[in-house]
C-alpha atoms as a PDB file:
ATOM      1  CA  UNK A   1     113.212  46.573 121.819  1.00  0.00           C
ATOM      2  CA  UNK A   2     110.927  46.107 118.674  1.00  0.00           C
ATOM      3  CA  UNK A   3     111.020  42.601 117.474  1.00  0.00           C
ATOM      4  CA  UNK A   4     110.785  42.028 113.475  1.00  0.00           C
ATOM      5  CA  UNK A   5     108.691  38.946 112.523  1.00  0.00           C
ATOM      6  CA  UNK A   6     109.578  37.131 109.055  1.00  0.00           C
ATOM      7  CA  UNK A   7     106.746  36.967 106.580  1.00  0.00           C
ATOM      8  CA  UNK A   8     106.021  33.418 105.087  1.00  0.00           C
ATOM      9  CA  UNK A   9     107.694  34.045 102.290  1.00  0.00           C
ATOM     10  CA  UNK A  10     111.353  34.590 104.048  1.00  0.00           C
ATOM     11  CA  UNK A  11     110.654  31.598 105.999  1.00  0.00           C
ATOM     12  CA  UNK A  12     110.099  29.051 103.262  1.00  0.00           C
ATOM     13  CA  UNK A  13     113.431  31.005 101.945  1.00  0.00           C
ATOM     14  CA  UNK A  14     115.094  30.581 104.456  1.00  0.00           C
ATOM     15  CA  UNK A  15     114.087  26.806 104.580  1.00  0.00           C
ATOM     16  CA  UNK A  16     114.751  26.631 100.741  1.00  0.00           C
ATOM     17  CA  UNK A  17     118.475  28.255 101.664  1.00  0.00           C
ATOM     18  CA  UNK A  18     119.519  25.632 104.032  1.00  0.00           C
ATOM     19  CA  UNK A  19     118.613  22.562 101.692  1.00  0.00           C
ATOM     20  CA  UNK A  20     120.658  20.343 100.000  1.00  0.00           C
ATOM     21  CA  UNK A  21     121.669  21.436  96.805  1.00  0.00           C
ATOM     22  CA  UNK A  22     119.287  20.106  94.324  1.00  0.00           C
ATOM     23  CA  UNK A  23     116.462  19.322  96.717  1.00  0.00           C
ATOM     24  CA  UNK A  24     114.208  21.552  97.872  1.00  0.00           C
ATOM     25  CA  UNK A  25     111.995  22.193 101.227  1.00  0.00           C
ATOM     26  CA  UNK A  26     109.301  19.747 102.079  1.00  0.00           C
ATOM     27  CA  UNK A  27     105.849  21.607 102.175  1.00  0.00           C
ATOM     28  CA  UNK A  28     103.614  19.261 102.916  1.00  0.00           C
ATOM     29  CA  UNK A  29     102.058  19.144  99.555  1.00  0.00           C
ATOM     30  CA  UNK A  30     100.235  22.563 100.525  1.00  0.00           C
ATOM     31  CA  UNK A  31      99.288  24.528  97.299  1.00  0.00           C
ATOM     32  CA  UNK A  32     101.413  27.325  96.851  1.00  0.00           C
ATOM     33  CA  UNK A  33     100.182  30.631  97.911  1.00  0.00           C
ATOM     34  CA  UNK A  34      97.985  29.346 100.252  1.00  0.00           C
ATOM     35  CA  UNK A  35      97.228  31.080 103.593  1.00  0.00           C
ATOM     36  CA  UNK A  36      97.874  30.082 106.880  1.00  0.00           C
ATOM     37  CA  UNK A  37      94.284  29.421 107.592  1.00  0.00           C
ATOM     38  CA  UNK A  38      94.120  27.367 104.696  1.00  0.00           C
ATOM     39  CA  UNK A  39      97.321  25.352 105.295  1.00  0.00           C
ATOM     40  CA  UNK A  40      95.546  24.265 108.744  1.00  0.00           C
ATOM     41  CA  UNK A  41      92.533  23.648 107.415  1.00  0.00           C
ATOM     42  CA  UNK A  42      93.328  20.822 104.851  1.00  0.00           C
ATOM     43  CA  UNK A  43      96.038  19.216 107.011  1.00  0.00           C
ATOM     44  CA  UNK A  44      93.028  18.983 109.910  1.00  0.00           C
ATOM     45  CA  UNK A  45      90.642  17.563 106.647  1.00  0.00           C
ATOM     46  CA  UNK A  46      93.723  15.327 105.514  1.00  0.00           C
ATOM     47  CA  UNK A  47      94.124  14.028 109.146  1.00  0.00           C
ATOM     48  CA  UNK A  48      89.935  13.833 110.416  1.00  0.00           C
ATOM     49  CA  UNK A  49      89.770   9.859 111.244  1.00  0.00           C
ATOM     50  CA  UNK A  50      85.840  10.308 111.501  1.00  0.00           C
ATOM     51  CA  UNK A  51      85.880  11.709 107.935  1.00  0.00           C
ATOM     52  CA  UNK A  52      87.651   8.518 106.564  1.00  0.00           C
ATOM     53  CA  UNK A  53      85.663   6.686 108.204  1.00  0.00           C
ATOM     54  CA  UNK A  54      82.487   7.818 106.958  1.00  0.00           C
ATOM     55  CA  UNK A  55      84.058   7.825 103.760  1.00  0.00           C
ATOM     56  CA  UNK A  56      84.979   3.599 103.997  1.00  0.00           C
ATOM     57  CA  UNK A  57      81.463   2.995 105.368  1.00  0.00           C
ATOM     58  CA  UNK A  58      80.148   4.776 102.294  1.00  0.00           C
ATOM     59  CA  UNK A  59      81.792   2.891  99.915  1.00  0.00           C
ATOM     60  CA  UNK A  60      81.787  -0.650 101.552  1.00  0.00           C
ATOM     61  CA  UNK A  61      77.953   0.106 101.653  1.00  0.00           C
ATOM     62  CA  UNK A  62      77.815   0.838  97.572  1.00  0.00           C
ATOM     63  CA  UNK A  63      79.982  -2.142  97.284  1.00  0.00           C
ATOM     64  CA  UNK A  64      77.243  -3.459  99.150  1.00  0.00           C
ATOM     65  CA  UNK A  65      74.157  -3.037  97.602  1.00  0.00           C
ATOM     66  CA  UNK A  66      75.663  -3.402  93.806  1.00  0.00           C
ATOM     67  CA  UNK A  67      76.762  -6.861  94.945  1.00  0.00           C
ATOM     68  CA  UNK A  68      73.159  -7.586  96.584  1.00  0.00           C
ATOM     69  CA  UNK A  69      71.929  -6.134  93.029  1.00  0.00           C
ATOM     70  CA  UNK A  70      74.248  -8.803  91.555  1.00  0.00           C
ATOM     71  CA  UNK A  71      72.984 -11.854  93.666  1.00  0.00           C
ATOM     72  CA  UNK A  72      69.399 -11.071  92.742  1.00  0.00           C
ATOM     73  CA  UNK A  73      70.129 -10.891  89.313  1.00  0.00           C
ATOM     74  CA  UNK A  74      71.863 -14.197  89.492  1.00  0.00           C
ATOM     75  CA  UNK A  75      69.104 -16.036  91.656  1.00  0.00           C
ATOM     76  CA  UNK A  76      66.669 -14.928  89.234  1.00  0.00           C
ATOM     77  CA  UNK A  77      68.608 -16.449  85.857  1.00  0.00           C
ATOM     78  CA  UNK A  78      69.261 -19.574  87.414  1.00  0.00           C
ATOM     79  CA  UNK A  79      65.594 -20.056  88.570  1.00  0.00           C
ATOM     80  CA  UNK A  80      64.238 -19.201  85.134  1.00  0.00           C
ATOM     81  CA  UNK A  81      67.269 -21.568  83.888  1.00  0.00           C
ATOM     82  CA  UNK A  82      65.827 -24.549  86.091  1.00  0.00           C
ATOM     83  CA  UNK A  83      62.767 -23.394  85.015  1.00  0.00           C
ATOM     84  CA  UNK A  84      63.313 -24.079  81.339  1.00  0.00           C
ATOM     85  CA  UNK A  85      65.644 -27.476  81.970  1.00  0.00           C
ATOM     86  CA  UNK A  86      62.589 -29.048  83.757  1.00  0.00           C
ATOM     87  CA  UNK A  87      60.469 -27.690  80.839  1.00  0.00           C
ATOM     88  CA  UNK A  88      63.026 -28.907  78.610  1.00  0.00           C
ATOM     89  CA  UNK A  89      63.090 -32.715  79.880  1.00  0.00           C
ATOM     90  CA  UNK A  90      58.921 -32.820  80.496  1.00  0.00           C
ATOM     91  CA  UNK A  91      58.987 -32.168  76.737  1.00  0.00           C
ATOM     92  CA  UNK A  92      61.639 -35.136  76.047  1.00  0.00           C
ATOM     93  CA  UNK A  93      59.777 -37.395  77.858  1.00  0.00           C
ATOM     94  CA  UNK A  94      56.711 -36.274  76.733  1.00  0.00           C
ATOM     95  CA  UNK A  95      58.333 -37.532  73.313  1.00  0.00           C
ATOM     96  CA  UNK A  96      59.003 -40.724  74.333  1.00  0.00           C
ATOM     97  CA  UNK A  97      55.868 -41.488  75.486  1.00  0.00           C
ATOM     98  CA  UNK A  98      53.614 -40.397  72.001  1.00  0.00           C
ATOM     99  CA  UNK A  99      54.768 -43.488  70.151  1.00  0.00           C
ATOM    100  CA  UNK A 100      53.607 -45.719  73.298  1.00  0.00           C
ATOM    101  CA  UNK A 101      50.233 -43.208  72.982  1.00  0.00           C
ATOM    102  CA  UNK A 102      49.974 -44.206  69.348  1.00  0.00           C
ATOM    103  CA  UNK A 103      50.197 -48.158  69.901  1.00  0.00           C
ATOM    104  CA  UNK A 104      47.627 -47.845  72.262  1.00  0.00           C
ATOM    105  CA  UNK A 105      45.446 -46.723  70.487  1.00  0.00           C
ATOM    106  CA  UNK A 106      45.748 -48.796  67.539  1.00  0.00           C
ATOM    107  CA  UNK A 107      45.431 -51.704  70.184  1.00  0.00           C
ATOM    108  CA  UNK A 108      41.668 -49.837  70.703  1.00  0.00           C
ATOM    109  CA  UNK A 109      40.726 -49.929  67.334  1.00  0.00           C
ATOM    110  CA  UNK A 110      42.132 -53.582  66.636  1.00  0.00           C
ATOM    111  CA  UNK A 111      40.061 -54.448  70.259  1.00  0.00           C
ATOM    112  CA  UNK A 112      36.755 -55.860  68.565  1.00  0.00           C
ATOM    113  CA  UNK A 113      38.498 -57.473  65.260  1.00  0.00           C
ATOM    114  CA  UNK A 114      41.696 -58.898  67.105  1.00  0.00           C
ATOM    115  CA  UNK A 115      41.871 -62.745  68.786  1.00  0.00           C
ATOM    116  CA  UNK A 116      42.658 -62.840  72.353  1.00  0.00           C
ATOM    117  CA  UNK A 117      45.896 -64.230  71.756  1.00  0.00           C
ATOM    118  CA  UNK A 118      47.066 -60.720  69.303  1.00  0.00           C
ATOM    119  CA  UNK A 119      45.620 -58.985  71.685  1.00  0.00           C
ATOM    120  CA  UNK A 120      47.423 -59.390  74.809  1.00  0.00           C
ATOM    121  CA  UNK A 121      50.687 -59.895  72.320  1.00  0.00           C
ATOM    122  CA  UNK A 122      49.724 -56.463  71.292  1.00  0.00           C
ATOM    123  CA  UNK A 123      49.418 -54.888  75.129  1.00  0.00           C
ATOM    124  CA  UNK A 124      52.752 -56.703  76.082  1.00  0.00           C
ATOM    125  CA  UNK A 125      54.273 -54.826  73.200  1.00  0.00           C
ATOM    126  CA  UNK A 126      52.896 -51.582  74.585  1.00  0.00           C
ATOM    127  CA  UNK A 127      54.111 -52.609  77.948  1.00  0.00           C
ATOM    128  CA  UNK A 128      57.425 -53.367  76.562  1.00  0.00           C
ATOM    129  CA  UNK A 129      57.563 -49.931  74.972  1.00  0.00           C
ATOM    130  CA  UNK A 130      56.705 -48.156  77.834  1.00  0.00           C
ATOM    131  CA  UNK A 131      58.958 -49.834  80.551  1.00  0.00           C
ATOM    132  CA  UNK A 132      61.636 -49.048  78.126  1.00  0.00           C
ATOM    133  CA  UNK A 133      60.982 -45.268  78.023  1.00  0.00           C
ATOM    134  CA  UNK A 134      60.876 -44.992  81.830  1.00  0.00           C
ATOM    135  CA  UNK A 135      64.087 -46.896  81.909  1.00  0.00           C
ATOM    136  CA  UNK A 136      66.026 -44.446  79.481  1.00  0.00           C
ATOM    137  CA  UNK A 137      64.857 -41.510  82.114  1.00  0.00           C
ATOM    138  CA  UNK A 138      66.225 -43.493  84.486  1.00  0.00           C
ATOM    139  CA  UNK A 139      63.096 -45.203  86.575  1.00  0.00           C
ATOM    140  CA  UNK A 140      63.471 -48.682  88.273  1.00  0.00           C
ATOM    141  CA  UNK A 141      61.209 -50.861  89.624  1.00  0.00           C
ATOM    142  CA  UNK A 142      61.193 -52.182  92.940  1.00  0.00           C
ATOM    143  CA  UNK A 143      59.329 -55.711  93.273  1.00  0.00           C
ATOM    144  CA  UNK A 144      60.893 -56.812  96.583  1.00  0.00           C
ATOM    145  CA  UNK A 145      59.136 -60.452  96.582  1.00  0.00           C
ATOM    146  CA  UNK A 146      61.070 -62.505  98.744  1.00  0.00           C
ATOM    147  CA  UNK A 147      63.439 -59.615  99.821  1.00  0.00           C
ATOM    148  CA  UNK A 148      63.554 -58.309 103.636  1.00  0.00           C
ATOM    149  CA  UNK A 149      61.004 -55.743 104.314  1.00  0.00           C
ATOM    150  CA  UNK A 150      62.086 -51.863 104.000  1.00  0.00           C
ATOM    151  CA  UNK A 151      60.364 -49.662 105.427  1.00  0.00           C
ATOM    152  CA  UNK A 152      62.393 -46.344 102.905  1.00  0.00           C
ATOM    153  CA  UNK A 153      60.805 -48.828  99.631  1.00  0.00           C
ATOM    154  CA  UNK A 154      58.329 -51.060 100.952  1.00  0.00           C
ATOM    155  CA  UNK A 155      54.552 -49.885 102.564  1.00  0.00           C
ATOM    156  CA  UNK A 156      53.338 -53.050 104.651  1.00  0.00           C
ATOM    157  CA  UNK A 157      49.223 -53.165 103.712  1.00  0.00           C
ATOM    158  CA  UNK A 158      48.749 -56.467 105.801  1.00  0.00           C
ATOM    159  CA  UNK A 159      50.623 -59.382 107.453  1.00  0.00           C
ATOM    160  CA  UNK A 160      50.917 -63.278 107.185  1.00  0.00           C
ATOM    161  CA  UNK A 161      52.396 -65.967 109.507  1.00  0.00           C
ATOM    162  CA  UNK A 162      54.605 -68.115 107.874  1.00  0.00           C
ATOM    163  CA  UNK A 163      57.556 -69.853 110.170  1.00  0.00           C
ATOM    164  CA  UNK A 164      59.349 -71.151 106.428  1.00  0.00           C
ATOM    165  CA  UNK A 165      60.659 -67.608 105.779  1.00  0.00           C
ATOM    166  CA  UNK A 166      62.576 -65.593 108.540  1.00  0.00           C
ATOM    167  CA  UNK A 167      60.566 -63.081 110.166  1.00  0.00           C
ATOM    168  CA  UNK A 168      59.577 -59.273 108.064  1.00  0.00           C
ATOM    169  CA  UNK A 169      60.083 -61.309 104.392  1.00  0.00           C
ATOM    170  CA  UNK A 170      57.856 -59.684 101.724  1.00  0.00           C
ATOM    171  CA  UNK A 171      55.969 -62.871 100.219  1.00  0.00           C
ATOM    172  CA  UNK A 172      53.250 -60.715  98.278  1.00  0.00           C
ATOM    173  CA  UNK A 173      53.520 -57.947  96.122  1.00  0.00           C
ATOM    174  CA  UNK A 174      50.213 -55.984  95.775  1.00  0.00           C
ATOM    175  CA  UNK A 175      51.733 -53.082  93.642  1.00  0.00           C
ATOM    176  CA  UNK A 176      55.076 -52.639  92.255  1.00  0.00           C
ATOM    177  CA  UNK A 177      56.726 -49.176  93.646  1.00  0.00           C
ATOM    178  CA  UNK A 178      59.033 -47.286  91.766  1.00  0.00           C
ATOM    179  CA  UNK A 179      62.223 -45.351  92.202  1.00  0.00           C
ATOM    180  CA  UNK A 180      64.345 -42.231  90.423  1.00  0.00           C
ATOM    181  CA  UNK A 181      67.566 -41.039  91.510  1.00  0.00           C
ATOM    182  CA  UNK A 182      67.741 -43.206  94.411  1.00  0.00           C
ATOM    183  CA  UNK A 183      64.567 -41.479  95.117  1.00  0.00           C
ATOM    184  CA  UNK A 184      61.644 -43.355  96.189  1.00  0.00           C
ATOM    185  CA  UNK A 185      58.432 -42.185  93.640  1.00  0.00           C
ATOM    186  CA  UNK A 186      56.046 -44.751  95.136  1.00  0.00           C
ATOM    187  CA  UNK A 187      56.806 -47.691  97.463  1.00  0.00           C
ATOM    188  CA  UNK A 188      55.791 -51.051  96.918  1.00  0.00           C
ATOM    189  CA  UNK A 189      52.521 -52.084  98.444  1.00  0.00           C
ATOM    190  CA  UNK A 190      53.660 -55.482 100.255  1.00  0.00           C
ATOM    191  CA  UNK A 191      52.549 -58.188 102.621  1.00  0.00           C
ATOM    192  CA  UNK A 192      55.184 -59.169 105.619  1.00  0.00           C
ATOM    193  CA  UNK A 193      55.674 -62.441 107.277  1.00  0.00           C
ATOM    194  CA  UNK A 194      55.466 -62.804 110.966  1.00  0.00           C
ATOM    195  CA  UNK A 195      56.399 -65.620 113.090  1.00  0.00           C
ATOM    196  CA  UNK A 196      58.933 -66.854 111.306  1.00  0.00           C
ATOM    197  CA  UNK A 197      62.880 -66.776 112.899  1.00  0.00           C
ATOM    198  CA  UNK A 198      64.520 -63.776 113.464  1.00  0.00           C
ATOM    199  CA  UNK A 199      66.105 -62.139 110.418  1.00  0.00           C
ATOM    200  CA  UNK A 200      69.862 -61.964 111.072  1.00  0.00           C
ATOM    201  CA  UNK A 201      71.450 -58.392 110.691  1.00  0.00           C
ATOM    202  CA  UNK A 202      75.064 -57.495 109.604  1.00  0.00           C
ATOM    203  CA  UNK A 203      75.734 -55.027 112.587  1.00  0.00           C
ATOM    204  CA  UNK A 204      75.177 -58.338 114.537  1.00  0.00           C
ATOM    205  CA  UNK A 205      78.753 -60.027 115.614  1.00  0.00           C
ATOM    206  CA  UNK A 206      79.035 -63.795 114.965  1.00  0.00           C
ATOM    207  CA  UNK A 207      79.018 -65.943 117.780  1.00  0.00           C
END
């Protein structure tokens, strides 16, 4: 007995025949006149998990490097950014300070002529000036005379006994030290007490 086989096109008739009316047979998105070969080969393409796979490890490594690209365009603005603000505020104090540059040296060329008395009015004025400018950029002083010692503000250069003041009390200031931004530019060159009674500290309990 000879057994006829249906050619593709009677099968997807066939298929199209017992539809719904109004819908017709699911292909599987398979161009039309496509070959069996063919029909295999893109479904085993659509399916390949290794394929996608290479394909998301591609892009996630573009994504990648455009947003390392990115980040070193960004690090390199802001650093030329800082690099201009700190520019910027050298040359605003740098401002400040050419009128206290300009006193001082009339103060020079007053020197010989001037009495004593004009002259140190003169140099206070100066001084005056010039505390005031460091003040606007916000510089304080730190003169801890009679203040506990600290060892984050104060640099002990020698020690004293004295039993009137409680033990580690600054009672000499060799140099004033100077702070920014609760940052410590220079510490205060002090002297410290010894001998005296011990300092009482807050973390202690009362008895």
């Amino acid at each position: 007995m000879v057994v006829k086989k249906k050619s593709t096109e009677s099968v997807v008739s066939d298929e199209q025949e017992g539809a719904p009316d109004g819908q017709e047979a699911v292909t599987g998105g398979i161009p039309e006149g496509a070959s069996i070969e063919e029909q295999l080969f893109e479904e085993v393409i659509e399916l390949d998990p290794l394929e996608a796979a290479r394909a998301e490890a591609d892009e996630l490594r573009d994504r990648y490097m455009r947003l390392q690209a990115e980040w070193d365009n960004f690090r390199k603005r802001t650093t030329a950014e800082r690099a201009q603000e700190r520019a910027r505020a050298a040359e605003n104090l740098v401002e400040r300070l050419l009128p206290v540059v300009d006193d001082l040296e009339r103060a020079i060329e007053h020197s010989d002529t001037a009495s004593e008395t004009s002259l140190k009015e003169g140099i206070a004025a100066v001084y005056s000036k010039l505390t005031d400018v460091l003040s606007r950029e916000g510089v304080k002083t730190i003169n801890p005379a009679g203040a506990p010692f600290d060892a984050h503000q104060h640099q002990a250069v020698g020690t004293v006994e004295d039993t009137a003041v409680p033990d580690e009390t600054v009672v000499a200031v060799y140099q004033k030290g100077y702070e920014m931004a609760d940052r410590v530019l220079r510490p205060a060159m002090v002297t410290v007490s010894n001998g005296g009674p011990k300092r009482e500290t807050e973390n202690e309990p009362d008895e």
